[in-house]
Protein backbone atom coordinates (compact mmCIF):
# COMPACT_ATOMS: atom_id res chain seq x y z
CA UNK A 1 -26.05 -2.70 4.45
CA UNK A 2 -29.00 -0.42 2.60
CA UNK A 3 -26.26 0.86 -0.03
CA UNK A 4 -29.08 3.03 -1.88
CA UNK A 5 -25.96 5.37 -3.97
CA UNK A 6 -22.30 4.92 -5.56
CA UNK A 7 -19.71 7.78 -6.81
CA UNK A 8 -17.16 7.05 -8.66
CA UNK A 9 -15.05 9.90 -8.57
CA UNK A 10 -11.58 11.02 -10.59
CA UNK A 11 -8.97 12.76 -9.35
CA UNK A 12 -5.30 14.11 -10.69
CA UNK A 13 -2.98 15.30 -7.83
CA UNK A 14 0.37 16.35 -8.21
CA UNK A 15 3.24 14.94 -6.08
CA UNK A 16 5.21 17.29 -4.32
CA UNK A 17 8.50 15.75 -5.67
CA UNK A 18 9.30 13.46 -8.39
CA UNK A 19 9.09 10.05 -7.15
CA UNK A 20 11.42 7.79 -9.21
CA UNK A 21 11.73 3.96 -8.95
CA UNK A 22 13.43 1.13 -10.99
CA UNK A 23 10.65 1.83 -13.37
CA UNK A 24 10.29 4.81 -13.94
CA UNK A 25 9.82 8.47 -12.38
CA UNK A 26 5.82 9.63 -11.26
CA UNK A 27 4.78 13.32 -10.94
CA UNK A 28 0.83 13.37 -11.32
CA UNK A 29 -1.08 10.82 -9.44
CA UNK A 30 -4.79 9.52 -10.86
CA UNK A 31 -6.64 7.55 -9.65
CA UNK A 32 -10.05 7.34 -8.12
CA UNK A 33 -11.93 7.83 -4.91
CA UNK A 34 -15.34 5.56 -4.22
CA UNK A 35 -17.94 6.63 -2.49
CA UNK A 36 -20.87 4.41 -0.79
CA UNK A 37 -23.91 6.16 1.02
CA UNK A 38 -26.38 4.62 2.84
CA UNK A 39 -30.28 5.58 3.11
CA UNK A 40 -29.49 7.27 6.56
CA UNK A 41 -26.55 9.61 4.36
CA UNK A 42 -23.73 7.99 5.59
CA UNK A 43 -20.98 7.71 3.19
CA UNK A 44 -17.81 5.40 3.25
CA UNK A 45 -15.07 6.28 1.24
CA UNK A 46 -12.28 4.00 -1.10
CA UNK A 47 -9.42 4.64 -3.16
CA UNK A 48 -8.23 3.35 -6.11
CA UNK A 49 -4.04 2.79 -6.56
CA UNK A 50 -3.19 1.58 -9.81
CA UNK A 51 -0.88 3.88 -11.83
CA UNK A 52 -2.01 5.09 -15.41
CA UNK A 53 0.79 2.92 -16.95
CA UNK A 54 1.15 -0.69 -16.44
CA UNK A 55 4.09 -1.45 -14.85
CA UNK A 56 3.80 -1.94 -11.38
CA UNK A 57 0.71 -4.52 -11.94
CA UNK A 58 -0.47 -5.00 -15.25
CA UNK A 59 -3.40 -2.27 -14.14
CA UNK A 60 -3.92 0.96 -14.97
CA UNK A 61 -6.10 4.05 -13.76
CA UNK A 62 -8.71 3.23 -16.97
CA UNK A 63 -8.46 -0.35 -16.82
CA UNK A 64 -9.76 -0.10 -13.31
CA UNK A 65 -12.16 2.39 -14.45
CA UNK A 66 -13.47 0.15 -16.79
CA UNK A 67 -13.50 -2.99 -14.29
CA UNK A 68 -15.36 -0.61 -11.52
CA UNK A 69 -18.32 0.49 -14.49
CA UNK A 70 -18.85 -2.87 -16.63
CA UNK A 71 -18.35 -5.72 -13.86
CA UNK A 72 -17.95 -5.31 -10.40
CA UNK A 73 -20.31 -2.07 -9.55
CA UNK A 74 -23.34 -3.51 -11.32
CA UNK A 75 -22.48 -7.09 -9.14
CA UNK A 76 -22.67 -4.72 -6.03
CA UNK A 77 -26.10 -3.31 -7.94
CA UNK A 78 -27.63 -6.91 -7.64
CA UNK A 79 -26.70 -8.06 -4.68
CA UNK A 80 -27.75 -7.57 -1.04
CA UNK A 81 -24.43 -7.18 1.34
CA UNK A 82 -24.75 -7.75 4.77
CA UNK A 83 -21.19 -7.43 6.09
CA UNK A 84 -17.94 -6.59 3.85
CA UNK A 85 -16.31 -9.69 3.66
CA UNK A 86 -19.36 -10.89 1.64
CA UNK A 87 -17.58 -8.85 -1.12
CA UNK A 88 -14.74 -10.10 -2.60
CA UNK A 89 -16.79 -13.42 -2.37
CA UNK A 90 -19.06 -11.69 -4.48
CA UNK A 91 -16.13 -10.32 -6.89
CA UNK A 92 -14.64 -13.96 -7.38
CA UNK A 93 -16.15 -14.37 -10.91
CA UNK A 94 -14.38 -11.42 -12.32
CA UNK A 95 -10.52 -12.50 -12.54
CA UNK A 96 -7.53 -10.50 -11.42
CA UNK A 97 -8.10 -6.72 -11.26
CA UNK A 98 -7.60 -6.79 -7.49
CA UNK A 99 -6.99 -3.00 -7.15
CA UNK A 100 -10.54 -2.06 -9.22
CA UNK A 101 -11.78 -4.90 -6.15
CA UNK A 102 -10.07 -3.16 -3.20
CA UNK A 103 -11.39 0.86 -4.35
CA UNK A 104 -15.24 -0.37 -4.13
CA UNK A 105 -14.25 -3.32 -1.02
CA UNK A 106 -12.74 0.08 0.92
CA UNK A 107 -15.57 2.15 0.49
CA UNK A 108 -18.09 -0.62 1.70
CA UNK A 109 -15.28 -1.43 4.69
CA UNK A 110 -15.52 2.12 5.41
CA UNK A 111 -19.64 3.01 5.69
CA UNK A 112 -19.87 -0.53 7.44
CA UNK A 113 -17.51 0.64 10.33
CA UNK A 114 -19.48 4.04 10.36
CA UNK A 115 -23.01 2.09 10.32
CA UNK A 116 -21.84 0.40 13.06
CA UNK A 117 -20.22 3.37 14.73
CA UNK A 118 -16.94 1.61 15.09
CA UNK A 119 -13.35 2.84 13.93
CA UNK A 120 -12.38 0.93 10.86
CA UNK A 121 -9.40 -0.48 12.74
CA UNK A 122 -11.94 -1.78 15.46
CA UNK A 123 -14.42 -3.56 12.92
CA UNK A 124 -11.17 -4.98 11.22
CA UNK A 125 -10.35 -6.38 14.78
CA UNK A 126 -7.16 -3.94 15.34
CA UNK A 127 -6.16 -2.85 18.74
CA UNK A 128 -3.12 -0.66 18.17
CA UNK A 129 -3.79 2.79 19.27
CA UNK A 130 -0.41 4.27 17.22
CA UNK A 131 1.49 2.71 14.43
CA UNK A 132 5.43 2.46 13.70
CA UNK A 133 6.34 4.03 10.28
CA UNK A 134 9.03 4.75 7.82
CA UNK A 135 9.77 6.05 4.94
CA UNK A 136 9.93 5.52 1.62
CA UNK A 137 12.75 7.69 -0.70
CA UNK A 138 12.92 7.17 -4.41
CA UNK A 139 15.83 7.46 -6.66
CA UNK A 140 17.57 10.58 -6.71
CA UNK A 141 19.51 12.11 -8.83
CA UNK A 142 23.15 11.85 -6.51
CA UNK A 143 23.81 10.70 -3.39
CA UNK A 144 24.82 13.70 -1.96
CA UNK A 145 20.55 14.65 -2.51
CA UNK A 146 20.13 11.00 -0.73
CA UNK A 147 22.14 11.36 1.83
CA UNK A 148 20.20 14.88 2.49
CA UNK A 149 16.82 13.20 2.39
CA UNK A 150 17.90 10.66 4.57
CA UNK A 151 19.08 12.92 7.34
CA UNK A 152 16.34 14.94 7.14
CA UNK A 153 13.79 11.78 7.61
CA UNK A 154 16.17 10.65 10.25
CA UNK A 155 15.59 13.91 11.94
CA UNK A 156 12.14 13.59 11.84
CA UNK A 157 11.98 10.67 13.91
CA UNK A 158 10.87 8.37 11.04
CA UNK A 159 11.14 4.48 12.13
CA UNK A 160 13.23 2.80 8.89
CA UNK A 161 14.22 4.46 5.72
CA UNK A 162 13.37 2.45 2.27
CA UNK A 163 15.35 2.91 -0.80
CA UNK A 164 14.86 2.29 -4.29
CA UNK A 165 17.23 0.44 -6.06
CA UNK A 166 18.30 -0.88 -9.15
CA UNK A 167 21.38 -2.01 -11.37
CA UNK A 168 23.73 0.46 -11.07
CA UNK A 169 22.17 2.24 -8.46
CA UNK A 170 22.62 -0.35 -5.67
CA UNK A 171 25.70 -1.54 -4.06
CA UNK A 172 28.39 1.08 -3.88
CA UNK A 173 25.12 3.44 -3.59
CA UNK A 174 23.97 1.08 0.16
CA UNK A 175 27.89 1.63 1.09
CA UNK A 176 28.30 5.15 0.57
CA UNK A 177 24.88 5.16 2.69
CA UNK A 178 25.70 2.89 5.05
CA UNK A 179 29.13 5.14 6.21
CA UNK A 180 26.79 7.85 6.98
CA UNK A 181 24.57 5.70 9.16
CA UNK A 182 25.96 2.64 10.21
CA UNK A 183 23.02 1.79 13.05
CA UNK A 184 19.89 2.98 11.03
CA UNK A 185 17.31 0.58 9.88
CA UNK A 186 17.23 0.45 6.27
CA UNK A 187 16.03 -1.86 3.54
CA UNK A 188 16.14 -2.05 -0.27
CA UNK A 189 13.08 -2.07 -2.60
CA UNK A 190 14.14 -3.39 -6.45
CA UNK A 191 10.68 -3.10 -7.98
CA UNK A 192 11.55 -6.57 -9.90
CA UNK A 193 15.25 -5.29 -11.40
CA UNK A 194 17.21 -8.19 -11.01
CA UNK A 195 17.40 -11.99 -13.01
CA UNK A 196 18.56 -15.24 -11.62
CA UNK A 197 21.89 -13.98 -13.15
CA UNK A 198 22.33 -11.14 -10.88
CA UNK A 199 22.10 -13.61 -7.44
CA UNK A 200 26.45 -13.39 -7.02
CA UNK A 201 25.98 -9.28 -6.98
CA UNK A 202 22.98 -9.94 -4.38
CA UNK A 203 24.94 -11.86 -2.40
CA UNK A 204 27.37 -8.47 -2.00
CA UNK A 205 24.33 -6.63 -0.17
CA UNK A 206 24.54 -9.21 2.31
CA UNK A 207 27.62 -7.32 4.09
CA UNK A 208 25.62 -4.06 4.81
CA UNK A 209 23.03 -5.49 7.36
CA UNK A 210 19.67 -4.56 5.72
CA UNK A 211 16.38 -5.09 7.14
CA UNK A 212 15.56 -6.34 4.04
CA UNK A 213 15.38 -6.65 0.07
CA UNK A 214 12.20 -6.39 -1.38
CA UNK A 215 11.08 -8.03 -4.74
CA UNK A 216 14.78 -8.23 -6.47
CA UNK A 217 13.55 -10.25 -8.94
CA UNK A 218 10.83 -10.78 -11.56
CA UNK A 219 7.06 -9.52 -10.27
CA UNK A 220 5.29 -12.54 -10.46
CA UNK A 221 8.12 -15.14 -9.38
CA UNK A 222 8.15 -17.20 -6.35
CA UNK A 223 10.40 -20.13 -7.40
CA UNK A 224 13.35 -18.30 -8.04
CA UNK A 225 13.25 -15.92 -5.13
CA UNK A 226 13.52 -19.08 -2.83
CA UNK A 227 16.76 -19.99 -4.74
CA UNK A 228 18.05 -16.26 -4.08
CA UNK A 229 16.68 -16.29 -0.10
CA UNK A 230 18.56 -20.15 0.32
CA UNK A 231 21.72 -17.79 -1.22
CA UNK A 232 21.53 -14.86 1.04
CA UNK A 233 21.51 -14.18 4.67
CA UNK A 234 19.71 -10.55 3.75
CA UNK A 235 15.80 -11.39 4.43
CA UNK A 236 13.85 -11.22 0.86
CA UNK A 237 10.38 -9.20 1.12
CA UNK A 238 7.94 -10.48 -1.17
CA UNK A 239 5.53 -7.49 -2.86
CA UNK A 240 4.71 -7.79 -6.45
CA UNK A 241 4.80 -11.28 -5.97
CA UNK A 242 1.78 -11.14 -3.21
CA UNK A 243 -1.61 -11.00 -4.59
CA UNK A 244 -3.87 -13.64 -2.25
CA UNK A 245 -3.17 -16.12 0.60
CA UNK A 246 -2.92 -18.32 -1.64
CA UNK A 247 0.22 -16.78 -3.29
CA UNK A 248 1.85 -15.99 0.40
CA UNK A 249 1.04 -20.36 1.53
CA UNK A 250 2.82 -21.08 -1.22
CA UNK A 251 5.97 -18.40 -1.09
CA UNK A 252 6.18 -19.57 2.82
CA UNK A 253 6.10 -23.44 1.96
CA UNK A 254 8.64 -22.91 -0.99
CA UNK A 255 10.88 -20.45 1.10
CA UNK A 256 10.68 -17.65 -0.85
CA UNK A 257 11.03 -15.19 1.42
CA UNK A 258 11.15 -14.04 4.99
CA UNK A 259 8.77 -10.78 5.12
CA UNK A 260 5.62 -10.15 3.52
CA UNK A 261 4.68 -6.73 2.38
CA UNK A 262 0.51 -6.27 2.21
CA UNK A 263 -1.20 -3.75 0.16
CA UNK A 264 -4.63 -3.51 0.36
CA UNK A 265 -4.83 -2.46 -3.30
CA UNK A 266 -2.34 -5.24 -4.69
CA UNK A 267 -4.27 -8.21 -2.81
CA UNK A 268 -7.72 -7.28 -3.59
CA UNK A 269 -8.66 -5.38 -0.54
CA UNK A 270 -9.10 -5.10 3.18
CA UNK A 271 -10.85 -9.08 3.66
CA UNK A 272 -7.78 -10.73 1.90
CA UNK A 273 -5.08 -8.46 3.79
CA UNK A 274 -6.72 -9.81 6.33
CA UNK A 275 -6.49 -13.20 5.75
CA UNK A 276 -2.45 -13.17 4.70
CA UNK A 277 -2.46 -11.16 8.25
CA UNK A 278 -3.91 -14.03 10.03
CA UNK A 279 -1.73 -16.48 7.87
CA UNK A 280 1.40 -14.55 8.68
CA UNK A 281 0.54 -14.34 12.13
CA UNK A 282 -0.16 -18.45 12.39
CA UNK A 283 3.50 -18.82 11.02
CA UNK A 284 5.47 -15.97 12.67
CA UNK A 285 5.97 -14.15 9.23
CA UNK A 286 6.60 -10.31 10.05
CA UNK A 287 4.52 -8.13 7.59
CA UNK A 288 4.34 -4.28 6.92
CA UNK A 289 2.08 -1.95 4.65
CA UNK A 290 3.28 -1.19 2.04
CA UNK A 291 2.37 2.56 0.65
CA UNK A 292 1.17 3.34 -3.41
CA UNK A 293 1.59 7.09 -3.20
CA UNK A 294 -2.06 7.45 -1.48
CA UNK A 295 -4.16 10.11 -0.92
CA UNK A 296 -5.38 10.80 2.44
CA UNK A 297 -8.07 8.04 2.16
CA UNK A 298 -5.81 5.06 1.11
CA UNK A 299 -3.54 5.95 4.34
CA UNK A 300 -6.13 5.90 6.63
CA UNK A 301 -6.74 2.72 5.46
CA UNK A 302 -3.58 1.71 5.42
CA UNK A 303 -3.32 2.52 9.40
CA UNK A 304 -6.68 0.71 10.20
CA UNK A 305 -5.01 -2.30 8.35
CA UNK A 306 -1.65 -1.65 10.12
CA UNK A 307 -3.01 -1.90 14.02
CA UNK A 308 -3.54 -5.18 13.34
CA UNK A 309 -0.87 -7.27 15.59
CA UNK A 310 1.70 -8.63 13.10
CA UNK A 311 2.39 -5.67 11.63
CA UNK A 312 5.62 -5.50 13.21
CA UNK A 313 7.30 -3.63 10.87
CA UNK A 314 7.22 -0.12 9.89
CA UNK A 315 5.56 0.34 7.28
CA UNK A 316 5.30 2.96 4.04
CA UNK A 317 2.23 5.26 5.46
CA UNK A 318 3.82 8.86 6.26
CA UNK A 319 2.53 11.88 6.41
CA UNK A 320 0.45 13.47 3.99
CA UNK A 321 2.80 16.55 3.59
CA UNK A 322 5.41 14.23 2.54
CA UNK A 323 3.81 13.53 -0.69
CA UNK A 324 1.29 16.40 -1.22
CA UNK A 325 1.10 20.21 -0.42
CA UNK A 326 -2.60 19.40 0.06
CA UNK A 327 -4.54 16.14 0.74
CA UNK A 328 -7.87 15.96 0.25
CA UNK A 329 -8.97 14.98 4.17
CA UNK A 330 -8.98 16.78 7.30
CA UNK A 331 -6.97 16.40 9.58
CA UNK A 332 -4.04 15.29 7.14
CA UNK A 333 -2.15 11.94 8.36
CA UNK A 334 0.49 13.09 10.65
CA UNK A 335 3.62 11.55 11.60
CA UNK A 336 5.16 12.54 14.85
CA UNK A 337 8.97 10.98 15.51
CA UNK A 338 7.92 8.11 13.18
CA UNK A 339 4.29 7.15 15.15
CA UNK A 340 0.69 7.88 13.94
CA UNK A 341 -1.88 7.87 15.98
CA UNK A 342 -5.04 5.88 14.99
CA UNK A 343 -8.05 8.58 14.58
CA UNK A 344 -10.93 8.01 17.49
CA UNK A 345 -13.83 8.91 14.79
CA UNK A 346 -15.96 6.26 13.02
CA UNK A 347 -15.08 4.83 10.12
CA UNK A 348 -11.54 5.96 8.60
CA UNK A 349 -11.82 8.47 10.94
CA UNK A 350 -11.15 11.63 8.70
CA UNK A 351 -13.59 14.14 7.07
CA UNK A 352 -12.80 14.35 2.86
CA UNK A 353 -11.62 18.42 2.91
CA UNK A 354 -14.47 18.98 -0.13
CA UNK A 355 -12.37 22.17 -1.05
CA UNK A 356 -9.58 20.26 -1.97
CA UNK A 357 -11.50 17.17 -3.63
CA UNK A 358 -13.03 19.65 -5.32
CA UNK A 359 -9.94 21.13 -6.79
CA UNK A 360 -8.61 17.89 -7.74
CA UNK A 361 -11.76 16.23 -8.91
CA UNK A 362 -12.29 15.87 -12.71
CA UNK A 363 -15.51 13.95 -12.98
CA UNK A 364 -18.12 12.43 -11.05
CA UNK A 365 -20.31 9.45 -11.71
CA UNK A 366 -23.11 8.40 -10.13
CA UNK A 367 -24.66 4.65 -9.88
CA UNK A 368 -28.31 3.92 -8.06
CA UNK A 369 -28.94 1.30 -5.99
């Protein structure tokens, strides 16, 4: 693929609201955006998605700094790449850091698609021209606020409305939300909150007719959430859980679950999302994409991924201005009555807005090929 330059470049962007979850509330985003050029100057473009404290995965904005420098960048440096899948082959002798993998994997996904002069969601074998998507709405601080925020995503035509949720904020929270919109599609996300223990409360949610619960209980469990699924008639979403094909064969052959969330970022990037796809496809599993509070490059991503065909579900990629009172491409993602339509350009197919990375960028380094 004639890489013959790298940037590694970090950002800090602040979120337009608070965005609180089971654990914990974010304001400032870090994290990184990758850059691969080619010797004819065309560049391809990644981001990175881990948080800068450990408790989503057990990475963090440095450790994937540190992954990206020491390991994985100087295996790119020695190594001739013909097409991207050839990457996370290449990546296998470094262990976990899957979201350090998926920020350099995006970037090469990206210029490949460009080299080629195909749309990322064409060279990933997509066909969608729009996608379905939802919404995602943290923790607030009543539910009057909720109830507010949920209207006004209603309004704008968005396709399902995710909640966060977590002991005491959960079951008489899902009612009171539930008598304000009895027929709207709506699932829980728990972030991990909830033990073995808590499976007779679970069992409660089952009266409110959810789309789903995702990841109730511990983040790398798969034994016990088949227990909770062969409890509940509420379909359990596997997320945290997720992190190969390997992980998703054996959550479908233990009955762990009845979804499958994918996340480029949390499996290791584009080639294994693809291969869960296929997997999930084979066995009739829906899936959906799952969002990481992404800049305007991960969410272009995140739609190439998402015209793939068993994406049947709405997933977490709105609109830029949902997040961010700036994103750093051009156009920003737009969501119109809960649809996005897939760019036409090559590649991602969005220009970075260089103003605005600019603004946001507080480094840059630079590795030769």
């Amino acid at each position: 693929m004639s890489i013959k330059q790298l940037k590694l470049r970090k950002l800090k962007m602040k979120l337009k609201h608070p965005f609180t979850t089971s654990f914990g509330t974010i304001q400032e985003k870090e994290f990184f955006i990758t850059e691969a050029i080619d010797i004819d100057g065309k560049h391809g473009f990644g981001e990175s998605v881990a948080f800068s404290s450990p408790w989503y995965t057990e990475e963090t904005v440095e450790t994937n700094q540190h992954v990206m420098e020491d390991f994985l960048i100087p295996i790119l440096q020695e190594n001739k790449i013909v097409h991207p899948d050839e990457v996370s082959e290449l990546f296998k002798s470094i262990k976990g850091n899957n979201m350090a993998k998926a920020a350099l994997e995006g970037a090469i996904w990206d210029l490949y698609a460009k080299q080629k002069d195909l749309l990322l969601a064409e060279a990933l074998g997509g066909k969608k021209k729009e996608i379905d998507v939802g919404i995602s709405i943290g923790i607030q601080p009543t539910v009057k606020e909720l109830i507010e925020i949920i209207s006004q995503n209603i309004e704008a035509g968005y396709k399902r409305i995710k909640l966060k949720i977590k002991p005491g904020w959960d079951l008489e929270v899902l009612q009171e939300v539930r008598t304000h919109f009895p027929d709207t599609l709506i699932m829980a996300d728990a972030n991990s909150a909830y033990t073995r223990e808590d499976i007779s409360h679970l069992q409660k949610l089952d009266e409110l007719n959810l789309m789903m619960i995702e990841q109730p209980l511990a983040h790398d469990d798969i034994v016990d959430h088949a227990k909770l699924q062969s409890a509940i008639h509420t379909p359990i979403c596997l997320d945290e859980s997720i992190h190969s094909l390997e992980d998703t064969r054996k959550a479908y052959e233990l009955g762990s679950c009845k979804i499958i969330n994918i996340k480029i970022g949390r499996v290791g990037g584009l080639t294994e999302a693809k291969k869960i796809h296929d997997f999930c496809l084979k066995h009739d599993i829906p899936v959906w994409c799952g969002g990481m509070l992404e800049s305007g490059v991960g969410r272009a991503h995140n739609i190439a991924l998402t015209t793939l065909p068993q994406f049947i579900l709405p997933g977490d990629t709105a609109g830029s201005s949902n997040y961010w009172e700036k994103d750093i491409i051009k156009p920003e993602v737009v969501a119109e009555n809960g649809v996005i339509q897939v760019p036409d350009s090559p590649g991602i197919g969005y220009e970075l807005d260089e103003d605005a990375l600019d603004e946001f960028t507080e480094w840059v380094k630079v590795f030769q090929f």
